[in-house]
PDB file of N, CA and C in Angstrom:
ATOM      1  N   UNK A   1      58.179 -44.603   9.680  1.00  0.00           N
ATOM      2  CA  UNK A   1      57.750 -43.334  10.153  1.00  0.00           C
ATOM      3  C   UNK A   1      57.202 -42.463   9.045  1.00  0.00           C
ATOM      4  N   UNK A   2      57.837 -43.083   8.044  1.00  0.00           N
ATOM      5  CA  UNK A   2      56.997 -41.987   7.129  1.00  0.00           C
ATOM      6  C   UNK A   2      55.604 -42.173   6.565  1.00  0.00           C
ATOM      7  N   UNK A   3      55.189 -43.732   6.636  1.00  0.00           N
ATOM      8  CA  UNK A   3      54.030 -43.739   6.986  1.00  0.00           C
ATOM      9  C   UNK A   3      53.078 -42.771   7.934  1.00  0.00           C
ATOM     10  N   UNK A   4      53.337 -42.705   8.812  1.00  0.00           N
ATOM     11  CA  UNK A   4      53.005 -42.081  10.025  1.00  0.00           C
ATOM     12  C   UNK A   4      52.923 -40.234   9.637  1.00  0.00           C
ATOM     13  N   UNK A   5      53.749 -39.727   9.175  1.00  0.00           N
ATOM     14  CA  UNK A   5      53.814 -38.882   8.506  1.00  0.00           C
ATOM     15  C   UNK A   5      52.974 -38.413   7.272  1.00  0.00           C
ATOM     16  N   UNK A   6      52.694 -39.121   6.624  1.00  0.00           N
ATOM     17  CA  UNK A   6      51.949 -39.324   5.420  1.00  0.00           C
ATOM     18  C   UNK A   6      50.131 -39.237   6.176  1.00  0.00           C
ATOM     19  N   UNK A   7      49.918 -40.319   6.945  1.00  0.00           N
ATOM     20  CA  UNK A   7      48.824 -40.033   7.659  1.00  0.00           C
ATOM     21  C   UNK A   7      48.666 -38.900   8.253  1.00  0.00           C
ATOM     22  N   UNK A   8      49.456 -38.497   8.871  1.00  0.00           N
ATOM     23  CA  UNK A   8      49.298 -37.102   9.750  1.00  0.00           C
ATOM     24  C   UNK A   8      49.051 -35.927   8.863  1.00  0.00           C
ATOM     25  N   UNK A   9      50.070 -35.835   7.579  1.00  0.00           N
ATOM     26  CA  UNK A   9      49.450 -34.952   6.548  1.00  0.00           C
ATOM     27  C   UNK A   9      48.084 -34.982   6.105  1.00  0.00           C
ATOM     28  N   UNK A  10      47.839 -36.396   5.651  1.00  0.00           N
ATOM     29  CA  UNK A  10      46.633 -36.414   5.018  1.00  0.00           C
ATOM     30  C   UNK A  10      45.673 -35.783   6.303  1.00  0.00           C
ATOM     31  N   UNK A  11      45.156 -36.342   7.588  1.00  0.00           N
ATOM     32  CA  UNK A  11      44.800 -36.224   8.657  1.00  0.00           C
ATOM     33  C   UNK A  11      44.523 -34.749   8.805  1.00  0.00           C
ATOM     34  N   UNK A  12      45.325 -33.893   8.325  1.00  0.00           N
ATOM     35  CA  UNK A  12      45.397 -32.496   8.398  1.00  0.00           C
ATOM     36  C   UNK A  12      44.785 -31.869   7.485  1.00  0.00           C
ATOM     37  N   UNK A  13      45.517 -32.344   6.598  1.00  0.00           N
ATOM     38  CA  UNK A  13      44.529 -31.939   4.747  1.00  0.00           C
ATOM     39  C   UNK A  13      43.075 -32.054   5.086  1.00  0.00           C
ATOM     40  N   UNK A  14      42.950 -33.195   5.328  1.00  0.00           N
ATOM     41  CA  UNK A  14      41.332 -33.625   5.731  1.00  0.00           C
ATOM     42  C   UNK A  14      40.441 -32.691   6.512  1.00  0.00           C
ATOM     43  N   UNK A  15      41.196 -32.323   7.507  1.00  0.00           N
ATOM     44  CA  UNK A  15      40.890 -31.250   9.029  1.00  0.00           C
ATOM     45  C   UNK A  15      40.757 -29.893   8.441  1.00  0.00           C
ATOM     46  N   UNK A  16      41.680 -29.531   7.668  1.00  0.00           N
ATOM     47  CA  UNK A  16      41.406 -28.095   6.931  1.00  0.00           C
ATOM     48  C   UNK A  16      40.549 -28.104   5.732  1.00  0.00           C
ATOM     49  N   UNK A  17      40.013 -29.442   5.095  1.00  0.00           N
ATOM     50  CA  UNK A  17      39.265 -29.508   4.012  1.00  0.00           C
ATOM     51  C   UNK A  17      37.636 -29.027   4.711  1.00  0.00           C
ATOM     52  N   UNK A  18      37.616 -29.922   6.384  1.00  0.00           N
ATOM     53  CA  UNK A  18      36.555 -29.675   6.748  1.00  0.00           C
ATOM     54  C   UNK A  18      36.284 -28.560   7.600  1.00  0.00           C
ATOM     55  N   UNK A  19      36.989 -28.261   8.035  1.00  0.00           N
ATOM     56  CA  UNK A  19      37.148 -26.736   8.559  1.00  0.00           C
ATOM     57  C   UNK A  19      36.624 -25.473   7.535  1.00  0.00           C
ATOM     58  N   UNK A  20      37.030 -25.747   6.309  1.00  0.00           N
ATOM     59  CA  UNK A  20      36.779 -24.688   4.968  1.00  0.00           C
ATOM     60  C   UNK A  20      35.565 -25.218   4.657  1.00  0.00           C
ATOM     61  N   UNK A  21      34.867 -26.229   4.758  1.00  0.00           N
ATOM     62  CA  UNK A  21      33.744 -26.651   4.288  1.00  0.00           C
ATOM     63  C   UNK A  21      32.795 -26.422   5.326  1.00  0.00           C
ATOM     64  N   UNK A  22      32.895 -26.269   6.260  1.00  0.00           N
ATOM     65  CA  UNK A  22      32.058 -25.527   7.786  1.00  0.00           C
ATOM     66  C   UNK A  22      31.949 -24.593   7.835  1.00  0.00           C
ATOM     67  N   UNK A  23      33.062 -23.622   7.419  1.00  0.00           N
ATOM     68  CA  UNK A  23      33.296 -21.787   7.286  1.00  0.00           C
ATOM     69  C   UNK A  23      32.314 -21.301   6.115  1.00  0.00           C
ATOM     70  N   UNK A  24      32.078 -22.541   4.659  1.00  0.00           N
ATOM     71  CA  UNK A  24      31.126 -22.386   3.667  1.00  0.00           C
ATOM     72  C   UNK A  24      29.857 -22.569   4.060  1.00  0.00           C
ATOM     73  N   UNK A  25      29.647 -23.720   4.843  1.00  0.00           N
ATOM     74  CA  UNK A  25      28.186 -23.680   5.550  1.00  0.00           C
ATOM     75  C   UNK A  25      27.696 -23.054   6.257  1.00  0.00           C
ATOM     76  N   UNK A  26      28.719 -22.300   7.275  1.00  0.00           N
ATOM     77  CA  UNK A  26      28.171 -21.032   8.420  1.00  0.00           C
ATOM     78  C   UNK A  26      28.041 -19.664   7.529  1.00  0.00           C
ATOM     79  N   UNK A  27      28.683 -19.439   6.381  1.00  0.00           N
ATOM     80  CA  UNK A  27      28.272 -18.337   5.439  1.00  0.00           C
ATOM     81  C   UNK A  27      27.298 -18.613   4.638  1.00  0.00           C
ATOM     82  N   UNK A  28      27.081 -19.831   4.236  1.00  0.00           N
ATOM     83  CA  UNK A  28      25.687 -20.122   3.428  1.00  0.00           C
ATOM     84  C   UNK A  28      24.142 -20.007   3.928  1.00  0.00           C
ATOM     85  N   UNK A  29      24.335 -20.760   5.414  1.00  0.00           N
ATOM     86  CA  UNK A  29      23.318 -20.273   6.691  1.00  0.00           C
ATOM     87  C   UNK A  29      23.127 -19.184   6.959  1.00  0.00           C
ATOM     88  N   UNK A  30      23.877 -18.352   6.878  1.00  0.00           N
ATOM     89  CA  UNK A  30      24.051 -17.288   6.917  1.00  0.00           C
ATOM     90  C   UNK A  30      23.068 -15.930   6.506  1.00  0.00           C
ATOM     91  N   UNK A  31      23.884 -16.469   5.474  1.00  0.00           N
ATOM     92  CA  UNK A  31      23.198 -15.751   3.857  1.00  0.00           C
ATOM     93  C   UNK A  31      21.649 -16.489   3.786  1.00  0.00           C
ATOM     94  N   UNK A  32      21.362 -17.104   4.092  1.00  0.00           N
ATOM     95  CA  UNK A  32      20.073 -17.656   4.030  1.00  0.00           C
ATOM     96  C   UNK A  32      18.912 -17.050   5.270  1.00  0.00           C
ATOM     97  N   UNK A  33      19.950 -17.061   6.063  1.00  0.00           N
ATOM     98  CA  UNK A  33      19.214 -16.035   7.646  1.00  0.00           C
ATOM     99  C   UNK A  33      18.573 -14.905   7.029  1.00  0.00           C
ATOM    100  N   UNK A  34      19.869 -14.062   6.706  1.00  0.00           N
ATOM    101  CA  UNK A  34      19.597 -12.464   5.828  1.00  0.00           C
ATOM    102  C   UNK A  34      18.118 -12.376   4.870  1.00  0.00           C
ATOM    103  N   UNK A  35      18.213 -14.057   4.109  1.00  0.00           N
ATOM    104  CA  UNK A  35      17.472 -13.923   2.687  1.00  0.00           C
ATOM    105  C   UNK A  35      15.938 -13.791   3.415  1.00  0.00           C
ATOM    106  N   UNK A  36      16.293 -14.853   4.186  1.00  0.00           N
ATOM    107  CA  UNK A  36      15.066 -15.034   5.029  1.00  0.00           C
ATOM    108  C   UNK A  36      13.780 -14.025   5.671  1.00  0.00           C
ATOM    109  N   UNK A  37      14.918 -13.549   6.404  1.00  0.00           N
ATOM    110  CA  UNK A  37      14.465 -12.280   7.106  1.00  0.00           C
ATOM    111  C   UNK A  37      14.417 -11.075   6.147  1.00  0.00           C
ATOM    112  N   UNK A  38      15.391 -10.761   5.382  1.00  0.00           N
ATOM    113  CA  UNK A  38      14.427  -9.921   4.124  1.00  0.00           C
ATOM    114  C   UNK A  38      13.101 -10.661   3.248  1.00  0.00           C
ATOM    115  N   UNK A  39      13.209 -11.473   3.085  1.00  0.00           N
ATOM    116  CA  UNK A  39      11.834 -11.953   2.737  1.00  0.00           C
ATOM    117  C   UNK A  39      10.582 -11.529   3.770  1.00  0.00           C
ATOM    118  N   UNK A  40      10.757 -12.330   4.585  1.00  0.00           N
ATOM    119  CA  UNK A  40       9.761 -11.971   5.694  1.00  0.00           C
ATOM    120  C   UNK A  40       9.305 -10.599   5.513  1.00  0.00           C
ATOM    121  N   UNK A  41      10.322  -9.556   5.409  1.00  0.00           N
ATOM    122  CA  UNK A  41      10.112  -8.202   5.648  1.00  0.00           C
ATOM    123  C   UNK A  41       9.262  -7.725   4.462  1.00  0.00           C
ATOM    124  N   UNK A  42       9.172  -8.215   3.518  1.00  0.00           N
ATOM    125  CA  UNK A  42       8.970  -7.620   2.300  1.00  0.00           C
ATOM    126  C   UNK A  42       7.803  -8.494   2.492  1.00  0.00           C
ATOM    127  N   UNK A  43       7.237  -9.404   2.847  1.00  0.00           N
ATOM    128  CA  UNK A  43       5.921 -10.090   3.126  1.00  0.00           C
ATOM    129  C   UNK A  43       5.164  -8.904   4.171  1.00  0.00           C
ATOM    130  N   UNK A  44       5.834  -8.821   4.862  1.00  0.00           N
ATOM    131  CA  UNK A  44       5.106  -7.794   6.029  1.00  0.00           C
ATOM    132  C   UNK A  44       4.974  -6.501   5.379  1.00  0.00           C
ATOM    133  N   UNK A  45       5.533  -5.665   4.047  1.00  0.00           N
ATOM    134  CA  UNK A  45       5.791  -4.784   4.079  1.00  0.00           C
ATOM    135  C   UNK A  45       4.246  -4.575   2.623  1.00  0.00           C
ATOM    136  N   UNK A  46       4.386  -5.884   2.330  1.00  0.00           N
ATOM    137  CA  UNK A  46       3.241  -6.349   0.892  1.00  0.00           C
ATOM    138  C   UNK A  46       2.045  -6.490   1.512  1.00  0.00           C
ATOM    139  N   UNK A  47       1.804  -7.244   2.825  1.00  0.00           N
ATOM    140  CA  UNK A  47       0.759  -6.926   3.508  1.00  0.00           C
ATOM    141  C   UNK A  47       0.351  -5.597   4.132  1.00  0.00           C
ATOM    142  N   UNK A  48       0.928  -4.679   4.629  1.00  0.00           N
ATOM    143  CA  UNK A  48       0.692  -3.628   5.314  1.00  0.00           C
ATOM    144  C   UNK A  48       0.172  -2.945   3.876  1.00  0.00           C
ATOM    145  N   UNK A  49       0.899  -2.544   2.515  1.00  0.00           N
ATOM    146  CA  UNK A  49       0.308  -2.035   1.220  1.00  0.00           C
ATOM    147  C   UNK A  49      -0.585  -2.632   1.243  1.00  0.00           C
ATOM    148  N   UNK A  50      -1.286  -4.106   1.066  1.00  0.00           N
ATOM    149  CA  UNK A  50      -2.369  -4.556   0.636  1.00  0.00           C
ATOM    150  C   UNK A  50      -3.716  -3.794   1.831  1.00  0.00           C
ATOM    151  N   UNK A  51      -3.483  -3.726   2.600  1.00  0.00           N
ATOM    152  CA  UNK A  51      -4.233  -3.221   3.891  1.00  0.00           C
ATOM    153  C   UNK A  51      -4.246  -1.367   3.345  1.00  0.00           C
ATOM    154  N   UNK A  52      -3.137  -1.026   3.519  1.00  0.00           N
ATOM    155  CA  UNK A  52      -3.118   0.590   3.138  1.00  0.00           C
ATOM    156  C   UNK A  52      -4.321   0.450   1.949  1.00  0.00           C
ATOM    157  N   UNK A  53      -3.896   0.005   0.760  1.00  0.00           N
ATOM    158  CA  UNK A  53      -4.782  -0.321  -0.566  1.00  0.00           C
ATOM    159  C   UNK A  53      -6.296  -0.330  -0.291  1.00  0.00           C
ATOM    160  N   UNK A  54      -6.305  -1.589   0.476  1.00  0.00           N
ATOM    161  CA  UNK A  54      -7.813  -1.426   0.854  1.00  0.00           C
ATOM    162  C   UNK A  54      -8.345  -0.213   1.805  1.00  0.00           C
ATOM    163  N   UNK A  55      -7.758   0.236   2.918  1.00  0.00           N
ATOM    164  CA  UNK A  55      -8.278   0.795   3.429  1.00  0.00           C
ATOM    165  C   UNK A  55      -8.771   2.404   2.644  1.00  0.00           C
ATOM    166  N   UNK A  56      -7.761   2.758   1.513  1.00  0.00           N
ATOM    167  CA  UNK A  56      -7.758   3.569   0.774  1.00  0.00           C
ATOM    168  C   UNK A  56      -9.031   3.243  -0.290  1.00  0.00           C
ATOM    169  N   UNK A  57      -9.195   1.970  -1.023  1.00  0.00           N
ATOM    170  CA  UNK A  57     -10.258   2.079  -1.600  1.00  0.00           C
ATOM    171  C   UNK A  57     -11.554   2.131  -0.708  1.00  0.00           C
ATOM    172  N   UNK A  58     -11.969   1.986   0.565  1.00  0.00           N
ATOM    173  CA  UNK A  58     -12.917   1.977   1.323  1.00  0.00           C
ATOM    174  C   UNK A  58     -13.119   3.849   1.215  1.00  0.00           C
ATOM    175  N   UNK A  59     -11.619   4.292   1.281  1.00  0.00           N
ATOM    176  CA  UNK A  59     -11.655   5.805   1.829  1.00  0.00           C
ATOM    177  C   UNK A  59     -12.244   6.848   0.700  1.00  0.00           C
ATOM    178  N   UNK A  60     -12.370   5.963  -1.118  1.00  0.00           N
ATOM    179  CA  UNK A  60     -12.406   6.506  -1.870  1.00  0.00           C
ATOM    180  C   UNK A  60     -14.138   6.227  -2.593  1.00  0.00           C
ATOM    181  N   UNK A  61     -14.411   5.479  -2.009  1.00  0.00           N
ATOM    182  CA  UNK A  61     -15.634   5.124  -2.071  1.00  0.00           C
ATOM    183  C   UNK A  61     -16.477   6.008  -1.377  1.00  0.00           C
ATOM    184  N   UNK A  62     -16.021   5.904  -0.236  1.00  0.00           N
ATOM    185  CA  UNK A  62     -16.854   6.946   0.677  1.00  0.00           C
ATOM    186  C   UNK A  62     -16.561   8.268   0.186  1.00  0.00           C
ATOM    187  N   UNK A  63     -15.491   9.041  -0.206  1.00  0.00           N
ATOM    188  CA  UNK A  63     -15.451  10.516  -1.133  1.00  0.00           C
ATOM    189  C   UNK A  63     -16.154  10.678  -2.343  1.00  0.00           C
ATOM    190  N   UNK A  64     -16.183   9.246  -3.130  1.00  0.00           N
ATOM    191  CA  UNK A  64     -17.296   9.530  -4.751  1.00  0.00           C
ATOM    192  C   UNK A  64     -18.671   9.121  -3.959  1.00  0.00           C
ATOM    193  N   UNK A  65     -18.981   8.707  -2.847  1.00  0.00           N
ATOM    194  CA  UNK A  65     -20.526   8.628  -2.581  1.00  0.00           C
ATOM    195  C   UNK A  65     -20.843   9.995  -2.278  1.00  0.00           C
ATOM    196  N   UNK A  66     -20.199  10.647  -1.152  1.00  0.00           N
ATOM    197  CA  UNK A  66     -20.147  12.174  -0.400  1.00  0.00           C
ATOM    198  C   UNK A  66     -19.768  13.353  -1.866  1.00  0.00           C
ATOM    199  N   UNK A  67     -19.268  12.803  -2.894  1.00  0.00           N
ATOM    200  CA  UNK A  67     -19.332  13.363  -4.084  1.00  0.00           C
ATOM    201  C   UNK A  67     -20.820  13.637  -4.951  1.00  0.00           C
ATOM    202  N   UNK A  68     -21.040  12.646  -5.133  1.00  0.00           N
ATOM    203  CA  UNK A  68     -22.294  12.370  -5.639  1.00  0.00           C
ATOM    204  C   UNK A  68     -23.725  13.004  -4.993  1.00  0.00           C
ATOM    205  N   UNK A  69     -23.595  12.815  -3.683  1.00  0.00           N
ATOM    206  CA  UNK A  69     -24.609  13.616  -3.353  1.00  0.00           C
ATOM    207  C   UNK A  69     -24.419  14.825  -3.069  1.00  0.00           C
ATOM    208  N   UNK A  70     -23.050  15.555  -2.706  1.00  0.00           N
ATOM    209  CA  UNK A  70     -22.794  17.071  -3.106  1.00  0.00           C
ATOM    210  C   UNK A  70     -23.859  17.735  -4.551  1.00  0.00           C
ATOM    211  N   UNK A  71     -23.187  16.654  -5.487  1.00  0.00           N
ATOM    212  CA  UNK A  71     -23.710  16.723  -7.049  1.00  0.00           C
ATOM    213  C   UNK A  71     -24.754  16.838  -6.713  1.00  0.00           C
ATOM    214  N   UNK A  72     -25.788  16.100  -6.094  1.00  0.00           N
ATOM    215  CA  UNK A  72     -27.451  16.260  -6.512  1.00  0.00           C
ATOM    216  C   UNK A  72     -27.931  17.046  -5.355  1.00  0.00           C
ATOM    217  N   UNK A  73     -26.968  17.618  -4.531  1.00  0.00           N
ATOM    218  CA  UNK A  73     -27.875  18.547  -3.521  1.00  0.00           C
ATOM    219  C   UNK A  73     -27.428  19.879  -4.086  1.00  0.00           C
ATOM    220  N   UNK A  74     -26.492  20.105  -5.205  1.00  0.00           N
ATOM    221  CA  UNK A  74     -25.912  21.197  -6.201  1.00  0.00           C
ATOM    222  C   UNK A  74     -26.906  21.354  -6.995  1.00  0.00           C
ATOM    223  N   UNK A  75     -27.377  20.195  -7.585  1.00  0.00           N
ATOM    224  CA  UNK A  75     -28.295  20.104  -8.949  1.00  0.00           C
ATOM    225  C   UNK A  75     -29.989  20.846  -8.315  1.00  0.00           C
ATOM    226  N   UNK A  76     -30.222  19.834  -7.047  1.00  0.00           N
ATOM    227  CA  UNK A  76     -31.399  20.474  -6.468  1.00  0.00           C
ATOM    228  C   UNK A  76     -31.433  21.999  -6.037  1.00  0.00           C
ATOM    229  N   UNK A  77     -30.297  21.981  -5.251  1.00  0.00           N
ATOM    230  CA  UNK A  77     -29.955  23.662  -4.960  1.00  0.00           C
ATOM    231  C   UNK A  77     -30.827  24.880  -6.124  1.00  0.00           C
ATOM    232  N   UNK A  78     -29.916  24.297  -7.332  1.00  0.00           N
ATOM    233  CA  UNK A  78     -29.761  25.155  -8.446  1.00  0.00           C
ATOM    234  C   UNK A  78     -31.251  24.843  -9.143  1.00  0.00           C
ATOM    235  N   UNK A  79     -31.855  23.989  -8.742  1.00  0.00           N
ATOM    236  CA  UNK A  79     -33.270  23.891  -9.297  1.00  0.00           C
ATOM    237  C   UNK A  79     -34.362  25.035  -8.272  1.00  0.00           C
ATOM    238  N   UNK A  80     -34.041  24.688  -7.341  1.00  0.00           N
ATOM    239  CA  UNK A  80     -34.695  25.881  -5.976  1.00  0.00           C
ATOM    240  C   UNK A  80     -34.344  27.195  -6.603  1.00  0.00           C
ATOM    241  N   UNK A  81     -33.330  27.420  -6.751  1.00  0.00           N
ATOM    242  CA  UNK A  81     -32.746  28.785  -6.887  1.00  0.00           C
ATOM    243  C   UNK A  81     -33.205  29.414  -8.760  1.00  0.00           C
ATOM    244  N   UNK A  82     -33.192  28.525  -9.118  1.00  0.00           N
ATOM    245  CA  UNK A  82     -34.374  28.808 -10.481  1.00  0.00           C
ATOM    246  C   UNK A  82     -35.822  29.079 -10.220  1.00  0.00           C
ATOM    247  N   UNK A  83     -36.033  28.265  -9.384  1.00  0.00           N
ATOM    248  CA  UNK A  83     -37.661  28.147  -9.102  1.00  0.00           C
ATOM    249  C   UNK A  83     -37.782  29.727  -8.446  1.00  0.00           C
ATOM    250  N   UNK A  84     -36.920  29.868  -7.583  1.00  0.00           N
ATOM    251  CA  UNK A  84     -37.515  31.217  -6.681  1.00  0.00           C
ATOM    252  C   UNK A  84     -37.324  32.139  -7.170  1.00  0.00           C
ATOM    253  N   UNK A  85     -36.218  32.269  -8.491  1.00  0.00           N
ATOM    254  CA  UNK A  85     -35.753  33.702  -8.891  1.00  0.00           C
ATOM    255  C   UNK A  85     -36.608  33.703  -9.994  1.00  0.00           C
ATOM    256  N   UNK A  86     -38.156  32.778 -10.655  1.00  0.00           N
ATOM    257  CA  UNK A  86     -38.807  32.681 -11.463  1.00  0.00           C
ATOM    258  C   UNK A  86     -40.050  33.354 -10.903  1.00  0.00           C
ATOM    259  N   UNK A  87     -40.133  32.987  -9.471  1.00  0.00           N
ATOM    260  CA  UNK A  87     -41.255  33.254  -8.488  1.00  0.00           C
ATOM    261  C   UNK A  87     -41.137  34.766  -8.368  1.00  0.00           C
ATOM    262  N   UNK A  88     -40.085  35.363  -7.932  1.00  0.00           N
ATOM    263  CA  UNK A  88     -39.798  36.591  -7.395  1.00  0.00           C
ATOM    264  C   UNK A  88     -39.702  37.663  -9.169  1.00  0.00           C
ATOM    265  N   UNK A  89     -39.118  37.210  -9.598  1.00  0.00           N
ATOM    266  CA  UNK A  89     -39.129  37.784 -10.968  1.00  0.00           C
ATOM    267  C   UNK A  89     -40.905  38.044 -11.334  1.00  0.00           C
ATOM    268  N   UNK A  90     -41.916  36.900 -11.359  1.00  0.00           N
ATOM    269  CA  UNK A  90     -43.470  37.075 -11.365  1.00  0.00           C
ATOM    270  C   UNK A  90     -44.200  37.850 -10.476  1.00  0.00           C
ATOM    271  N   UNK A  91     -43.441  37.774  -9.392  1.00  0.00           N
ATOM    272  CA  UNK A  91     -44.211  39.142  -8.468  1.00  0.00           C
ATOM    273  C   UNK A  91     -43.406  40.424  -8.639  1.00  0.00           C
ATOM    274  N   UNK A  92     -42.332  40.675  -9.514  1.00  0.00           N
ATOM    275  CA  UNK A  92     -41.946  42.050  -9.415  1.00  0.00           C
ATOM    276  C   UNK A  92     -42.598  42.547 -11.043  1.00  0.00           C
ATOM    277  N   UNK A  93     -42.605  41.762 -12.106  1.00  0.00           N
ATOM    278  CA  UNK A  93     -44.169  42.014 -12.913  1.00  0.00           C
ATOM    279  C   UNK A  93     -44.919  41.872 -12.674  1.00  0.00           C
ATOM    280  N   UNK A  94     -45.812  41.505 -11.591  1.00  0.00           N
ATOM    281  CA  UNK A  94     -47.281  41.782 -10.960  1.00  0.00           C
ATOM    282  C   UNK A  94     -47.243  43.362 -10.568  1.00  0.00           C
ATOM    283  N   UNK A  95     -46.214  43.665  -9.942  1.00  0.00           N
ATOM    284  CA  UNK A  95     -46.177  44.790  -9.254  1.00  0.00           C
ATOM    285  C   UNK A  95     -45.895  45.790 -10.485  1.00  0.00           C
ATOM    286  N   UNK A  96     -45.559  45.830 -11.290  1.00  0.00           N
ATOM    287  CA  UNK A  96     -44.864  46.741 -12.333  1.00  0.00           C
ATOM    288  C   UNK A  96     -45.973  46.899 -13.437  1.00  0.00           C
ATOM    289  N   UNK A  97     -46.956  45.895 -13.128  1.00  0.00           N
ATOM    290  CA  UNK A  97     -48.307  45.681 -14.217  1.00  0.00           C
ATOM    291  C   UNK A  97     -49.459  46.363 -13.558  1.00  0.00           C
ATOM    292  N   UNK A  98     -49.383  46.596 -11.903  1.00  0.00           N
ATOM    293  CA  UNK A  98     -50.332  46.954 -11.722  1.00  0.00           C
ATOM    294  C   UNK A  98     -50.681  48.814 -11.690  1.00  0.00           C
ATOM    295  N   UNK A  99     -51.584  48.919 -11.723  1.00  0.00           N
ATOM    296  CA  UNK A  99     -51.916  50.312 -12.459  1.00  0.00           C
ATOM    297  C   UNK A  99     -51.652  51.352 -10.946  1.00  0.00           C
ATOM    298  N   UNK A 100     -51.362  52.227 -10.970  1.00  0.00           N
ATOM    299  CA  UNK A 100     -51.205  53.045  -9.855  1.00  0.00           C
ATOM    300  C   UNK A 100     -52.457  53.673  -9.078  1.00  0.00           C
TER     301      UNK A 100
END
């Protein structure tokens, strides 16, 4: 019987060796679910920046173009506004030259 005994221990030992070694694999799976799915997230979260990114350099392109021609309709402006206050300045010495 003590054979019998001896098996039944071991039998048990064995049963709780694999029991603890199942409880390690359902926490390792586990933990791998979590890793997983934070990964994923941080993929989704690197794509949505890469998209923001671009859509932002599209957005900044279009402000230094709409920049730029502010600039040269400023530059032209200010060329008009020379030209006429050169014009108007020549007719108020025409008028100031001419004899009464």
């Amino acid at each position: 019987m003590d054979r019998v005994e001896t098996s039944t221990d071991a039998l048990e030992l064995s049963l709780k060796r694999l029991a603890h070694a199942v409880d390690v694999l359902e926490l390792a799976a586990e933990r791998r679910m979590r890793h997983d799915e934070a990964r994923a997230n941080v993929e989704e979260e690197y794509a949505l920046m890469q998209d923001d990114r671009s859509r932002l350099a599209v957005e900044l392109d279009a402000a230094l173009d709409r920049s730029r021609a502010l600039e040269a309709a400023n530059i032209e402006a200010g060329e008009r506004l020379a030209r006429a206050a050169k014009t108007i300045g020549d007719i108020i010495e025409r008028v100031d030259l001419r004899p009464d």
